[in-house]
Every structure is written in C-alpha cells, then in structure tokens.
PDB file of N, CA and C in Angstrom:
ATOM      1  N   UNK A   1      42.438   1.129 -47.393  1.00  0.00           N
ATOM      2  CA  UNK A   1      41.127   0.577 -47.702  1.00  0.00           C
ATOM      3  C   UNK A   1      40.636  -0.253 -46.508  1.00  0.00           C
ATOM      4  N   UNK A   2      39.605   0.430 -45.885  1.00  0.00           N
ATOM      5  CA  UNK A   2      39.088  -0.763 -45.027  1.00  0.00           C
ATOM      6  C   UNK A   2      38.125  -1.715 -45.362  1.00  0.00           C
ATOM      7  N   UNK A   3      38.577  -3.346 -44.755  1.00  0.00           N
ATOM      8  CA  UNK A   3      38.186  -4.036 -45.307  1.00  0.00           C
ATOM      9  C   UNK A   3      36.242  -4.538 -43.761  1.00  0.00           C
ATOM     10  N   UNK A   4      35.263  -5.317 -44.335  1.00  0.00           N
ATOM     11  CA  UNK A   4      34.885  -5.492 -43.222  1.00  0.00           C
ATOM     12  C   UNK A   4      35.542  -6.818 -42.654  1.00  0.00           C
ATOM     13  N   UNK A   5      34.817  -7.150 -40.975  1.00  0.00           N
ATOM     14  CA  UNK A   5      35.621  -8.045 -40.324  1.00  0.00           C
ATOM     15  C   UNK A   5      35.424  -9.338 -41.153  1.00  0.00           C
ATOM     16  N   UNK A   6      34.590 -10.149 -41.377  1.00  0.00           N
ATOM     17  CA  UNK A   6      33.696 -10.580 -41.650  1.00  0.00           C
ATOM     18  C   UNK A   6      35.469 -11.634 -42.870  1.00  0.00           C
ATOM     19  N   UNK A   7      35.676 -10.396 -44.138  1.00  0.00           N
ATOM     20  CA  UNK A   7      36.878 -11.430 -44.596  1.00  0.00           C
ATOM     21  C   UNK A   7      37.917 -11.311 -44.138  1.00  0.00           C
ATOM     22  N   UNK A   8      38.413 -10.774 -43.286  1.00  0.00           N
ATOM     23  CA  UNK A   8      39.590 -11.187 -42.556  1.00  0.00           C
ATOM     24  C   UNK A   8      40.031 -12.556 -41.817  1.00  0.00           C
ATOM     25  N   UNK A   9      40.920 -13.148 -42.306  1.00  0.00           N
ATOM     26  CA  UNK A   9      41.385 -14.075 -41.603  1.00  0.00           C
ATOM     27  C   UNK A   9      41.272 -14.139 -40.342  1.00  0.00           C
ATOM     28  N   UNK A  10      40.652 -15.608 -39.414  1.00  0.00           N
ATOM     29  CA  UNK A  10      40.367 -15.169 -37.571  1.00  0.00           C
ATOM     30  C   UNK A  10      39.162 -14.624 -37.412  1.00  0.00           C
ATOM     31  N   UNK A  11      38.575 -14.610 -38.426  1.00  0.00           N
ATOM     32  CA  UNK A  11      37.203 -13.741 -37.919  1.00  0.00           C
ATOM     33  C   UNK A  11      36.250 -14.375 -38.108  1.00  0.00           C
ATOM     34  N   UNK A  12      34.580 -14.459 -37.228  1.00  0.00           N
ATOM     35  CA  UNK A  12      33.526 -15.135 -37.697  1.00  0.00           C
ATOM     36  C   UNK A  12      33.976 -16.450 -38.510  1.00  0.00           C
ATOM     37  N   UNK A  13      35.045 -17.244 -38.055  1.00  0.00           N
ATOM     38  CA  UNK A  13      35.316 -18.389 -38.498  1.00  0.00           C
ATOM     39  C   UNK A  13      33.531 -19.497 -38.584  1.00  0.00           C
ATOM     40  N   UNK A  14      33.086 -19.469 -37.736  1.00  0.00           N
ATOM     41  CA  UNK A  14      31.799 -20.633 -37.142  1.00  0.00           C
ATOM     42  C   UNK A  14      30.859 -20.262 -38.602  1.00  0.00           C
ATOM     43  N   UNK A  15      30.536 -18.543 -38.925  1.00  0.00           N
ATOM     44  CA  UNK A  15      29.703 -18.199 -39.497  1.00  0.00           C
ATOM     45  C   UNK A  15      30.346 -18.462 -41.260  1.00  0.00           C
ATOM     46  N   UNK A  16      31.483 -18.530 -41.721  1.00  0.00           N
ATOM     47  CA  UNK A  16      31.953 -19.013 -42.670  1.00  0.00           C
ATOM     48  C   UNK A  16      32.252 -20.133 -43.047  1.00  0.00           C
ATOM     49  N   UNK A  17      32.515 -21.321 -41.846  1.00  0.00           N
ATOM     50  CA  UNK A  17      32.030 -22.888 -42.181  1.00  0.00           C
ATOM     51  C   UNK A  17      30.689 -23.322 -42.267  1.00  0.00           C
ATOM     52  N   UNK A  18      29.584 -22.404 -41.778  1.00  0.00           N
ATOM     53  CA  UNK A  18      28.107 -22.780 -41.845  1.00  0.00           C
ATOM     54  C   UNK A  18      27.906 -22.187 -43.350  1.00  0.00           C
ATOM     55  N   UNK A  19      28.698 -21.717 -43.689  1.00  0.00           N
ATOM     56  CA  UNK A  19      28.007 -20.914 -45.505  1.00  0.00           C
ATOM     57  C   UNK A  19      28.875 -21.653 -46.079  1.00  0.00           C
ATOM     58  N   UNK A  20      29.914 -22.277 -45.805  1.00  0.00           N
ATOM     59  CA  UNK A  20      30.404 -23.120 -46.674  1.00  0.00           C
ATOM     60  C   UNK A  20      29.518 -24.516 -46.432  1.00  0.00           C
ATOM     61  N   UNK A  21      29.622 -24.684 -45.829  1.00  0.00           N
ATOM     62  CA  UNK A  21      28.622 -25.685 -44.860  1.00  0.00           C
ATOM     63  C   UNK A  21      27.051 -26.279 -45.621  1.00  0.00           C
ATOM     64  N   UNK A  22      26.406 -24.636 -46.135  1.00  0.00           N
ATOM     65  CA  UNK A  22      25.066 -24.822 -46.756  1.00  0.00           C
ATOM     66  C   UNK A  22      25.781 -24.718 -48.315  1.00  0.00           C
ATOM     67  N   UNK A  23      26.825 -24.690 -49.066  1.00  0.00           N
ATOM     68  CA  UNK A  23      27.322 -24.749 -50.540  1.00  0.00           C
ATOM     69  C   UNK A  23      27.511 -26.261 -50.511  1.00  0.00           C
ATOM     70  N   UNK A  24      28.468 -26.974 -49.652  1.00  0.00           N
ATOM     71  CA  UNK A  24      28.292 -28.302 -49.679  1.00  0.00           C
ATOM     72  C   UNK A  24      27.537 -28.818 -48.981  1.00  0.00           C
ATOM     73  N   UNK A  25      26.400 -28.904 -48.753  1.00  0.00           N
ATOM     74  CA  UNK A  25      25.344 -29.576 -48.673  1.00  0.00           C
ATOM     75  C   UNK A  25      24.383 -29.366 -50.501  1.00  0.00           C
ATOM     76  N   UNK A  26      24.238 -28.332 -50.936  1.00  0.00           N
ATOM     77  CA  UNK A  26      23.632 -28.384 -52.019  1.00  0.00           C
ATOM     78  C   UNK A  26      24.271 -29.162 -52.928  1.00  0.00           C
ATOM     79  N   UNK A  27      25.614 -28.370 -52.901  1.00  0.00           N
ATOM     80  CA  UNK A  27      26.023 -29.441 -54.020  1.00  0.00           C
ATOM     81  C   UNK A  27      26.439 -30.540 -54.031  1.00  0.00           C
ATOM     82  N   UNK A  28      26.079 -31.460 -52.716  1.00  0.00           N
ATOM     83  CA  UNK A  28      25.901 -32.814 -52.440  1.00  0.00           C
ATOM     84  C   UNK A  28      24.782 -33.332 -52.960  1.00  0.00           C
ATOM     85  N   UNK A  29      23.292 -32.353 -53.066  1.00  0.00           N
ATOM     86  CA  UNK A  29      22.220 -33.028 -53.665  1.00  0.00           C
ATOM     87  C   UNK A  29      22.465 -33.024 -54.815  1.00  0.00           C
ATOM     88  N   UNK A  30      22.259 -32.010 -55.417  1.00  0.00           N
ATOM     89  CA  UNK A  30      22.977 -31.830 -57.060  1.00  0.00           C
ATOM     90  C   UNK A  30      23.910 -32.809 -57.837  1.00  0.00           C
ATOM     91  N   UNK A  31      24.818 -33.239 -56.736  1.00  0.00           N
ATOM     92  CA  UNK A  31      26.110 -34.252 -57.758  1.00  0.00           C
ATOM     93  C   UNK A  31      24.772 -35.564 -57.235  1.00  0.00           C
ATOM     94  N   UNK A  32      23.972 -35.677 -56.480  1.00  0.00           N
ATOM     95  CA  UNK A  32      23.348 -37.211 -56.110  1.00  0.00           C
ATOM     96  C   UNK A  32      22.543 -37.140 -57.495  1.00  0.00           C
ATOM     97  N   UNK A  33      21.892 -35.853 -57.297  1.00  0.00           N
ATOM     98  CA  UNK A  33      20.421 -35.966 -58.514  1.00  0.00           C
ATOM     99  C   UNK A  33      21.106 -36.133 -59.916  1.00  0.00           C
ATOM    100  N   UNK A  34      22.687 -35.706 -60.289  1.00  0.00           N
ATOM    101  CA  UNK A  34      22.584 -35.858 -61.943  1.00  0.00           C
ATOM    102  C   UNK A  34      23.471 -37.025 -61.804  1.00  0.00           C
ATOM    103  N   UNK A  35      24.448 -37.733 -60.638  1.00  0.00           N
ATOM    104  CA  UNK A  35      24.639 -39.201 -60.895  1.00  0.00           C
ATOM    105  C   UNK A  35      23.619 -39.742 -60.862  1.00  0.00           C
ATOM    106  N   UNK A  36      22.273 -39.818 -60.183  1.00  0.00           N
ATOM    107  CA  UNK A  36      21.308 -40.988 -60.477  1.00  0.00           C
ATOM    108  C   UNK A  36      20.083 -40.680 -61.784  1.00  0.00           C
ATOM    109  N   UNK A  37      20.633 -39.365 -62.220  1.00  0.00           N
ATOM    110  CA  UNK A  37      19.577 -39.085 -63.743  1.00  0.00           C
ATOM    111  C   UNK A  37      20.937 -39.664 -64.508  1.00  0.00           C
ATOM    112  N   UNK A  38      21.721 -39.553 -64.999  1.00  0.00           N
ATOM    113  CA  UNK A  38      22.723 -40.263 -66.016  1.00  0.00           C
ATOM    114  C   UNK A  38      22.906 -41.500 -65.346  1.00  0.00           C
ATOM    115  N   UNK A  39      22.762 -42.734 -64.129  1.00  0.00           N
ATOM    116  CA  UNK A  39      22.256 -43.733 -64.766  1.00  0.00           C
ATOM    117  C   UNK A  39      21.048 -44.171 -65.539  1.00  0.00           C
ATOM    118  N   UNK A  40      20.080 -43.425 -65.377  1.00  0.00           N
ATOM    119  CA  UNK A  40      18.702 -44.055 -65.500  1.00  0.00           C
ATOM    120  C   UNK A  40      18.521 -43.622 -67.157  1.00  0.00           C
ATOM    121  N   UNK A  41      19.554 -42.389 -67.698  1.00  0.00           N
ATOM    122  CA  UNK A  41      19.399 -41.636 -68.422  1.00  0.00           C
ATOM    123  C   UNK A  41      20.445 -41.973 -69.598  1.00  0.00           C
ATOM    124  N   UNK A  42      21.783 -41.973 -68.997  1.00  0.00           N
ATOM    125  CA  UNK A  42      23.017 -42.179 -69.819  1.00  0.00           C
ATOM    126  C   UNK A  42      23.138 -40.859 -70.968  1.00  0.00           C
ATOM    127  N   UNK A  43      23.063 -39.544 -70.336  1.00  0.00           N
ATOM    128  CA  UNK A  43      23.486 -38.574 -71.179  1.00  0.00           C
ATOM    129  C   UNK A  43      24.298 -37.836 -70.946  1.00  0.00           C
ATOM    130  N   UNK A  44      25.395 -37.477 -71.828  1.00  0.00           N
ATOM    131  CA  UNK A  44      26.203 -36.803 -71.614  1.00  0.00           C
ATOM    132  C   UNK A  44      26.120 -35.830 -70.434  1.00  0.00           C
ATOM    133  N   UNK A  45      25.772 -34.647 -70.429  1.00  0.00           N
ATOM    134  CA  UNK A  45      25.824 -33.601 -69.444  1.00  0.00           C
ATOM    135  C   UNK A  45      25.481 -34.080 -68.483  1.00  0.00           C
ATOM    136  N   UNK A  46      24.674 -34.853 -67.586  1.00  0.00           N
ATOM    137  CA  UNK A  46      24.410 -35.502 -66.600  1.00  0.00           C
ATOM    138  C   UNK A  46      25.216 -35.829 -65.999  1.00  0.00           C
ATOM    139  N   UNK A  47      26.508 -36.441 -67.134  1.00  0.00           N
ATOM    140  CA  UNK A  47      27.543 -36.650 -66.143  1.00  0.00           C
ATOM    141  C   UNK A  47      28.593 -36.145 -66.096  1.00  0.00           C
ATOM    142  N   UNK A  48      28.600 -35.330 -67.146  1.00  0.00           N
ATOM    143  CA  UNK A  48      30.009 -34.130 -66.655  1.00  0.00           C
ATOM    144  C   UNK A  48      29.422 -33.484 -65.415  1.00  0.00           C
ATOM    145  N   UNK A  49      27.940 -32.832 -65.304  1.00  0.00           N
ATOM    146  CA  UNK A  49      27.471 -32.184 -64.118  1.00  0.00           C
ATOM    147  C   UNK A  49      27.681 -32.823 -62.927  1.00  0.00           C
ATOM    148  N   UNK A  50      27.777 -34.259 -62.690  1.00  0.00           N
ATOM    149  CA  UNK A  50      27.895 -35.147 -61.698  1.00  0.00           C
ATOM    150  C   UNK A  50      28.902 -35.041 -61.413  1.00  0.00           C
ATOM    151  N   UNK A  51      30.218 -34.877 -62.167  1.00  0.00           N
ATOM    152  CA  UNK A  51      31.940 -35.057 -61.627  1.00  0.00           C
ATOM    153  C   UNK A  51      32.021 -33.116 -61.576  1.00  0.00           C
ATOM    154  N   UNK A  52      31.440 -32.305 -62.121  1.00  0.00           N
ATOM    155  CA  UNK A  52      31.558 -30.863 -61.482  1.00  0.00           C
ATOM    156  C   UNK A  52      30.998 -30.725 -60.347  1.00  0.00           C
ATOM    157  N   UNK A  53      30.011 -31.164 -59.738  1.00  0.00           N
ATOM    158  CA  UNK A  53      28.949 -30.761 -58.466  1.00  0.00           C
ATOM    159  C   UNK A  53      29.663 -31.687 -57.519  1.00  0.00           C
ATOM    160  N   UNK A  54      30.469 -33.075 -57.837  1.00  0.00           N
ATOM    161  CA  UNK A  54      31.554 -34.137 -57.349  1.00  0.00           C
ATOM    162  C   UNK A  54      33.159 -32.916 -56.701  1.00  0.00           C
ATOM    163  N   UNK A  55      33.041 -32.547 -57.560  1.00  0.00           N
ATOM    164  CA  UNK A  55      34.461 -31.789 -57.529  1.00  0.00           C
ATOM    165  C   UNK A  55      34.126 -30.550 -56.325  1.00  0.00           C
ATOM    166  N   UNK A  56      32.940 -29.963 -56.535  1.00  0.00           N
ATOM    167  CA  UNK A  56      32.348 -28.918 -55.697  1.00  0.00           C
ATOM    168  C   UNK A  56      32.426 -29.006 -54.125  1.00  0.00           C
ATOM    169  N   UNK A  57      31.994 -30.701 -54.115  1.00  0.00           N
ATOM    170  CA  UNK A  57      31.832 -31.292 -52.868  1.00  0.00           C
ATOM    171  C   UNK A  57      32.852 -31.677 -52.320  1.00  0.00           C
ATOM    172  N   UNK A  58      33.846 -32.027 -52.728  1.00  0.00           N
ATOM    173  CA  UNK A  58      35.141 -32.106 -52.300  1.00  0.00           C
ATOM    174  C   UNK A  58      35.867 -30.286 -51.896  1.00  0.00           C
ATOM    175  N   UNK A  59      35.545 -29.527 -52.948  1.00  0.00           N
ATOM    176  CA  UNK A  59      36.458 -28.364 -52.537  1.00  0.00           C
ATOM    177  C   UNK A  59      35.485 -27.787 -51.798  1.00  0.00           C
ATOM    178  N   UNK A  60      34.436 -27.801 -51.410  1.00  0.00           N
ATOM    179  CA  UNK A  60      33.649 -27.206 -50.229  1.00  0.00           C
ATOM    180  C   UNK A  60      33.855 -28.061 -49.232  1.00  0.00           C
ATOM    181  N   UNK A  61      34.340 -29.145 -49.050  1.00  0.00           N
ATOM    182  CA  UNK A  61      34.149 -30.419 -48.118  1.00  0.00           C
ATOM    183  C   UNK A  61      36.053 -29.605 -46.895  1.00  0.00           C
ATOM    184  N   UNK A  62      36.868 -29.303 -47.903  1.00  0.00           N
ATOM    185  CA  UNK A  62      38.189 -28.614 -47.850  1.00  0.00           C
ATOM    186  C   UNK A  62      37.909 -27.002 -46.909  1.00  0.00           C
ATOM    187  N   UNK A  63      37.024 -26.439 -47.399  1.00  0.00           N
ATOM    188  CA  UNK A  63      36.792 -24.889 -47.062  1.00  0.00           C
ATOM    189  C   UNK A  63      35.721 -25.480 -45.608  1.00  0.00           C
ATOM    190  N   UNK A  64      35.212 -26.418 -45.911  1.00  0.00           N
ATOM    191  CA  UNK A  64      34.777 -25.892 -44.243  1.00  0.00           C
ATOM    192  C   UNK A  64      35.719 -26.560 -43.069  1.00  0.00           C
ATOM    193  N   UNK A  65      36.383 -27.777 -43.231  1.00  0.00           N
ATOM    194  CA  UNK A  65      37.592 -28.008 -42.555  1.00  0.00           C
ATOM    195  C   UNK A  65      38.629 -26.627 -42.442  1.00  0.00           C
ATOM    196  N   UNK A  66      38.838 -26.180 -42.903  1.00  0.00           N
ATOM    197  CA  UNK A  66      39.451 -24.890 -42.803  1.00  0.00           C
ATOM    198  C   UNK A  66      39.179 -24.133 -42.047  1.00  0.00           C
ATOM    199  N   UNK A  67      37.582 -23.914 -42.240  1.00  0.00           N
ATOM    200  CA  UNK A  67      36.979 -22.719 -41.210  1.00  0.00           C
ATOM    201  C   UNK A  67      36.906 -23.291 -39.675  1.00  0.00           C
ATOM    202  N   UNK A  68      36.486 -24.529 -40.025  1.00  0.00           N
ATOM    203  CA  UNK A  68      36.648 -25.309 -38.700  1.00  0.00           C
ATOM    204  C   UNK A  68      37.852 -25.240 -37.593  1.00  0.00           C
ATOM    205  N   UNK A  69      38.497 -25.142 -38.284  1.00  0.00           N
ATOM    206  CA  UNK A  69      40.208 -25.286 -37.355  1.00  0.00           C
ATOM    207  C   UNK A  69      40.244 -23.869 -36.831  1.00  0.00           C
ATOM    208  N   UNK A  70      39.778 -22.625 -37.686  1.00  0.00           N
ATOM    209  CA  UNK A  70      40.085 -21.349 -36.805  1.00  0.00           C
ATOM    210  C   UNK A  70      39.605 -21.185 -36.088  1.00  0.00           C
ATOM    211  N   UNK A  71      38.188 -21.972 -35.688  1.00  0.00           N
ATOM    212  CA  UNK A  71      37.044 -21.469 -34.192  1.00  0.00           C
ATOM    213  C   UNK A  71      37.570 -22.213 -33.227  1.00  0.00           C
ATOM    214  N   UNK A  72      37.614 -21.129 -32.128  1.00  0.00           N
ATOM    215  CA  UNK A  72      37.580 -21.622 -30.812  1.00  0.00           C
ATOM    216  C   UNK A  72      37.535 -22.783 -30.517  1.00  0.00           C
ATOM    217  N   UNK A  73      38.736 -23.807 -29.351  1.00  0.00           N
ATOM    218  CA  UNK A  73      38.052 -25.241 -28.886  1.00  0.00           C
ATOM    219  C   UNK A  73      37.170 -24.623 -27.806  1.00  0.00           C
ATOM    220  N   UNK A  74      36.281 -25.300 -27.756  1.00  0.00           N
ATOM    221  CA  UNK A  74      35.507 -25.791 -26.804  1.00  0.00           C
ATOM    222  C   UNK A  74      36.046 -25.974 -25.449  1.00  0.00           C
ATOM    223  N   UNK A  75      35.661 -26.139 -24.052  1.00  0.00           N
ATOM    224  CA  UNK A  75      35.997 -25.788 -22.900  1.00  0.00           C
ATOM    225  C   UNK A  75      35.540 -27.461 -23.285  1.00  0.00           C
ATOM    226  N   UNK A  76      36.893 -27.916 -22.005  1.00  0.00           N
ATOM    227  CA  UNK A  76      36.960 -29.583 -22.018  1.00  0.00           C
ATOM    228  C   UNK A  76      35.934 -29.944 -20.617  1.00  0.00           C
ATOM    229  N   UNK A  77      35.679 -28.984 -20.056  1.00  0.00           N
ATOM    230  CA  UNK A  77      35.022 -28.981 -18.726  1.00  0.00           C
ATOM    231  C   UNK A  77      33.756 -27.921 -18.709  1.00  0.00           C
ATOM    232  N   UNK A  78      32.737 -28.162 -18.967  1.00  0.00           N
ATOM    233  CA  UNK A  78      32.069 -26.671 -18.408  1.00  0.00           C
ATOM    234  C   UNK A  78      31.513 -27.118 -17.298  1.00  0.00           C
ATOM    235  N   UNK A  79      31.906 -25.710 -16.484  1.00  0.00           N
ATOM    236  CA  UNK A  79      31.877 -24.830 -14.994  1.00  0.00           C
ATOM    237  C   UNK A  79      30.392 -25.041 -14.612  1.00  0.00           C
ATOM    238  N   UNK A  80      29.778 -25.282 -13.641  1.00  0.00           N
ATOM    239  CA  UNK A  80      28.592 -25.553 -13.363  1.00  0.00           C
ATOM    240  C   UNK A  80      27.819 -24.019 -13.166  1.00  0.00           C
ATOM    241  N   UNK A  81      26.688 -23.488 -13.412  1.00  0.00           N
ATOM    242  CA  UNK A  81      26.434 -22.486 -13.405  1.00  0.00           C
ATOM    243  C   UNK A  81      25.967 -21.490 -11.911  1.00  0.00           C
ATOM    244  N   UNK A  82      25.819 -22.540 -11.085  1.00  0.00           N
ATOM    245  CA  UNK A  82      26.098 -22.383  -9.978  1.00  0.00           C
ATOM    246  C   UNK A  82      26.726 -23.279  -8.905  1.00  0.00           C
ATOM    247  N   UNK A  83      27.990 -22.878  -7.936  1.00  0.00           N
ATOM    248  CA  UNK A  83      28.868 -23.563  -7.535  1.00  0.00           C
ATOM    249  C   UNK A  83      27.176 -24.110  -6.237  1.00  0.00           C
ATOM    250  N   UNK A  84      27.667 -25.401  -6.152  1.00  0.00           N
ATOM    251  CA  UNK A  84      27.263 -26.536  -5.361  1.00  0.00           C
ATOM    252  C   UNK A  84      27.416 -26.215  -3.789  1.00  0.00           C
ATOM    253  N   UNK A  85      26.142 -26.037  -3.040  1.00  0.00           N
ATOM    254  CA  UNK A  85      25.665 -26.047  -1.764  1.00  0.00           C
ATOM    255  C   UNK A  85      26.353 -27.135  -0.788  1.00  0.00           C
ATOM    256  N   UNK A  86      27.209 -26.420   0.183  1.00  0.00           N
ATOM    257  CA  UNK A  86      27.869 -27.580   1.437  1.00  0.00           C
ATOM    258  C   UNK A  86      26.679 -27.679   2.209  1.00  0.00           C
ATOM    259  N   UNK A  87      26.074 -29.056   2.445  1.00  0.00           N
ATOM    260  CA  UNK A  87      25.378 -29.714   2.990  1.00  0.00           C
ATOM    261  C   UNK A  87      25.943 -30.332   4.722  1.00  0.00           C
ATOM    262  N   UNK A  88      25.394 -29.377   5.357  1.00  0.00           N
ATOM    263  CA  UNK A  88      25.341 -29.658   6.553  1.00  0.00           C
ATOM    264  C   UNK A  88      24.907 -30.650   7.749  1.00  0.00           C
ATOM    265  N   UNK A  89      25.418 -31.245   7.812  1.00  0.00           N
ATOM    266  CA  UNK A  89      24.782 -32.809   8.540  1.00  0.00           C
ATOM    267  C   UNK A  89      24.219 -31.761   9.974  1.00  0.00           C
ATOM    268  N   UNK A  90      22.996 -32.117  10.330  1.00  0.00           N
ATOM    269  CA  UNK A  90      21.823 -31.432  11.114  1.00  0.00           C
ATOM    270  C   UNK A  90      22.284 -32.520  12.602  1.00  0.00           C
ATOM    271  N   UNK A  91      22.219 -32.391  13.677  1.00  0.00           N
ATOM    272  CA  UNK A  91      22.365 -33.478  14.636  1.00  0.00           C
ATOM    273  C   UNK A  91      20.985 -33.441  15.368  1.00  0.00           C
ATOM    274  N   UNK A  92      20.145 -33.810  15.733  1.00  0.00           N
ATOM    275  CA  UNK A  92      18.961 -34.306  16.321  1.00  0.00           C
ATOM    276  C   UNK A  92      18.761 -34.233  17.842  1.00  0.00           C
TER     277      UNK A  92
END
C-alpha cells in the first residue's frame, strides 16, 4: 500500500506543526470564549467546554513541539550571498 509523503514520519515536518499550529490557536480562542462565558454565565457546559478546548490546547500545544523537533536546524551562520570585494589601496 502506498502511503503519500506527507504522513510519513520525517516528512513536511514545518507544514504539520503549522496545521497543528492553526488547531491550537483555535482552540485557544474557544477554551478563552467559554472560560469567560461560564464566568459571566455560570453554566454547566461552558465549563466542561472550557476544560475540553483546555485539554485540546495542551495536546495540540504537545503535537506541534513534536513537529518542531523533526525540521531542519537552521544554519548558525548564513553565507553572505555574495563573497566580499578585496579592496585595493590605489597609490596617487
């Protein structure tokens, strides 16, 4: 069975912490909007939804640290894009 690259382990790591990336970000607004409607509100579901969309944000908070660690480091130096002109002292 071929699988595409895409879920293979090592692969498009960058492009699978940015989609985990946009899941916890939503469900960062989501756990904000039903903790601050169940204070103002004090109803049940408000706040079970608050500790599920809570819980979300933590295990998406997990999956993009994950994806993070498989991408590429970064070059500790980048190479100038063109090497630098020897400047010739001119005598008069």
């Amino acid at each position: 069975m071929v699988t595409p690259r895409v879920l293979q382990n090592g692969n498009c790591e960058p492009l699978k912490a940015a989609t985990h990336g946009i899941m916890l970000g939503t469900a960062l607004v989501c756990a904000s909007y039903n903790l601050a409607a169940w204070i103002v509100r004090r109803q049940r579901h408000l706040a079970v939804n608050a500790l599920l969309y809570t819980a979300a944000v933590i295990w998406e908070t997990e999956h993009v640290r994950h994806h993070l660690r498989g991408c590429p480091r970064p070059l500790r130096e980048v190479p100038p894009l063109m090497p630098e002109k020897k400047r010739v002292a001119r005598v008069a």
